[in-house]
C-alpha atoms as a PDB file:
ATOM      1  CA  UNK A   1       0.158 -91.664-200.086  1.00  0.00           C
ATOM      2  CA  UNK A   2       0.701 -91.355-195.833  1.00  0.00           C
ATOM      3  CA  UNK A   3       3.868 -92.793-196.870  1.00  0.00           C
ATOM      4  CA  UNK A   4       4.681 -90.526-198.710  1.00  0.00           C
ATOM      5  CA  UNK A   5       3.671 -87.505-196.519  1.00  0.00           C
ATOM      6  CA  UNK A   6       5.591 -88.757-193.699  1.00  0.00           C
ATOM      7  CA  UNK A   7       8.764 -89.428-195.973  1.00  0.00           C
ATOM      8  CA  UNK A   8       8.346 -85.613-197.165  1.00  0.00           C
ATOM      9  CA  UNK A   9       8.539 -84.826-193.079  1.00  0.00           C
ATOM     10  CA  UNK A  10      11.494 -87.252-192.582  1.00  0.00           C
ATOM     11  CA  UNK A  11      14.030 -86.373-195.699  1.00  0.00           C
ATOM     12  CA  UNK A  12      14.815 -90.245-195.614  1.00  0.00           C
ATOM     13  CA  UNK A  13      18.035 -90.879-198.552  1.00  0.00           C
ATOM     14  CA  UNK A  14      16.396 -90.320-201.733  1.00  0.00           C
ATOM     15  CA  UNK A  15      18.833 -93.089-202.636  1.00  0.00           C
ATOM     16  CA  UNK A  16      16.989 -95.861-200.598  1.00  0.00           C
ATOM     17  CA  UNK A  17      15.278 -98.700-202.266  1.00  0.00           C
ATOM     18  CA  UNK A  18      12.052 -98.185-200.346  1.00  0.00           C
ATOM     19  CA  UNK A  19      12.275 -94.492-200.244  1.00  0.00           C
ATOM     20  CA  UNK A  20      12.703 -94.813-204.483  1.00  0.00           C
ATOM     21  CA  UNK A  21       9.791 -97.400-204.761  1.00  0.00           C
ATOM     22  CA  UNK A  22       7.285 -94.703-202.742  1.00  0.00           C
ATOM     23  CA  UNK A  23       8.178 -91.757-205.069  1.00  0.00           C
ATOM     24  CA  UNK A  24       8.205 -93.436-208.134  1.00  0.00           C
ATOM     25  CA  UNK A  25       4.710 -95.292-207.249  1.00  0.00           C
ATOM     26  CA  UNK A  26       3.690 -91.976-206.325  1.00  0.00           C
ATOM     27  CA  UNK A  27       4.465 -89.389-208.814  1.00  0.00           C
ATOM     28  CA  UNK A  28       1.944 -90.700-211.716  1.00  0.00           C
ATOM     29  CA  UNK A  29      -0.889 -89.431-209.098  1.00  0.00           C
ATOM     30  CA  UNK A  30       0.548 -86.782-207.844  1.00  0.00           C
ATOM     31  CA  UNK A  31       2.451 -84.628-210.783  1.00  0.00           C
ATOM     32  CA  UNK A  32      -0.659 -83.882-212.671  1.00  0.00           C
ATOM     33  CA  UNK A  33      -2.680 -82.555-209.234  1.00  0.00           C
ATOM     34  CA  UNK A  34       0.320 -80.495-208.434  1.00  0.00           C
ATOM     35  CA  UNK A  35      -0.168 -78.829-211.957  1.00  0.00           C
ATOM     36  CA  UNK A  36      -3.507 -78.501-211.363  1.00  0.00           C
ATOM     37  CA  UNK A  37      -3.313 -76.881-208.213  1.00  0.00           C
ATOM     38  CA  UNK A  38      -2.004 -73.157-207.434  1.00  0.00           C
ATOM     39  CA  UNK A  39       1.286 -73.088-206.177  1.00  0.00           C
ATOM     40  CA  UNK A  40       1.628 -72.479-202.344  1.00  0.00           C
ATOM     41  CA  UNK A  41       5.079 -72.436-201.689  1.00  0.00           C
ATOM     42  CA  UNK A  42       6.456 -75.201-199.223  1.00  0.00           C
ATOM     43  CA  UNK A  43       2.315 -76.572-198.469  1.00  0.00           C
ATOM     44  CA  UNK A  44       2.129 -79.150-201.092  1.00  0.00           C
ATOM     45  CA  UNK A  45      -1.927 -80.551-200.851  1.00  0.00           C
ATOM     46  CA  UNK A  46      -1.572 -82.898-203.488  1.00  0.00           C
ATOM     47  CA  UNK A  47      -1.367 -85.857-201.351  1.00  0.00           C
ATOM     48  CA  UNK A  48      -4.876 -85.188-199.324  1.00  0.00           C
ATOM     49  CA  UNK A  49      -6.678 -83.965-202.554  1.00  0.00           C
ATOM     50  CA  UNK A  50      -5.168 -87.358-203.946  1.00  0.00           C
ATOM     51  CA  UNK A  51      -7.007 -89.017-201.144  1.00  0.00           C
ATOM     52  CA  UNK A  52     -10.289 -87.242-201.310  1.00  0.00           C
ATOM     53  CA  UNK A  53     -10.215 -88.372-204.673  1.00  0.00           C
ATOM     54  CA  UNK A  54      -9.868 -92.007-204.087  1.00  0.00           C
ATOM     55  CA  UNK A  55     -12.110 -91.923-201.596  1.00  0.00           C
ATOM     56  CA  UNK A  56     -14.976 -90.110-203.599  1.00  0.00           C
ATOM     57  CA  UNK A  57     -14.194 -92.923-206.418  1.00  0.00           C
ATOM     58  CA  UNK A  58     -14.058 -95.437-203.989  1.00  0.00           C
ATOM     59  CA  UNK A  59     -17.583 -94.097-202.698  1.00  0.00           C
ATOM     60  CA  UNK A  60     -18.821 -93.573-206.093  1.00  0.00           C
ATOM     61  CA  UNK A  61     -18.141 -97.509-207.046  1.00  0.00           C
ATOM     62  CA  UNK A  62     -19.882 -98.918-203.865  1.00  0.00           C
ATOM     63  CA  UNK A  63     -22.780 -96.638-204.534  1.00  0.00           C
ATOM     64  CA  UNK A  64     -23.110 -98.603-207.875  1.00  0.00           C
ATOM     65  CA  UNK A  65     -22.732-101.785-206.570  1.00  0.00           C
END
């Protein structure tokens, strides 16, 4: 996911093998928060509610360990 903040700063070649790799990895996740979500022009918050998620999942599993 920082990845693929910092690549939406940068504009690297959406032709590049790495670039490619991040956003395809990526979209899965993000697509159906971006539906859910308001649209707020150019701020895209997908990514950090993406990553409050994991975290509250990850926090919810070591809770039941």
């Amino acid at each position: 996911m920082i990845i693929r903040v910092i690549f939406s700063w940068i504009r690297p070649t959406s032709h590049g093998k790495v670039s490619r790799f991040v956003m395809e990895s990526t979209d899965p996740i993000l697509k159906p928060i971006r539906r859910a979500l308001p649209d707020m022009g150019m701020l895209d918050l997908s990514p950090l509610i993406a990553i409050l998620l994991f975290e509250l999942i990850r926090n919810l599993i070591n809770g039941m360990i």
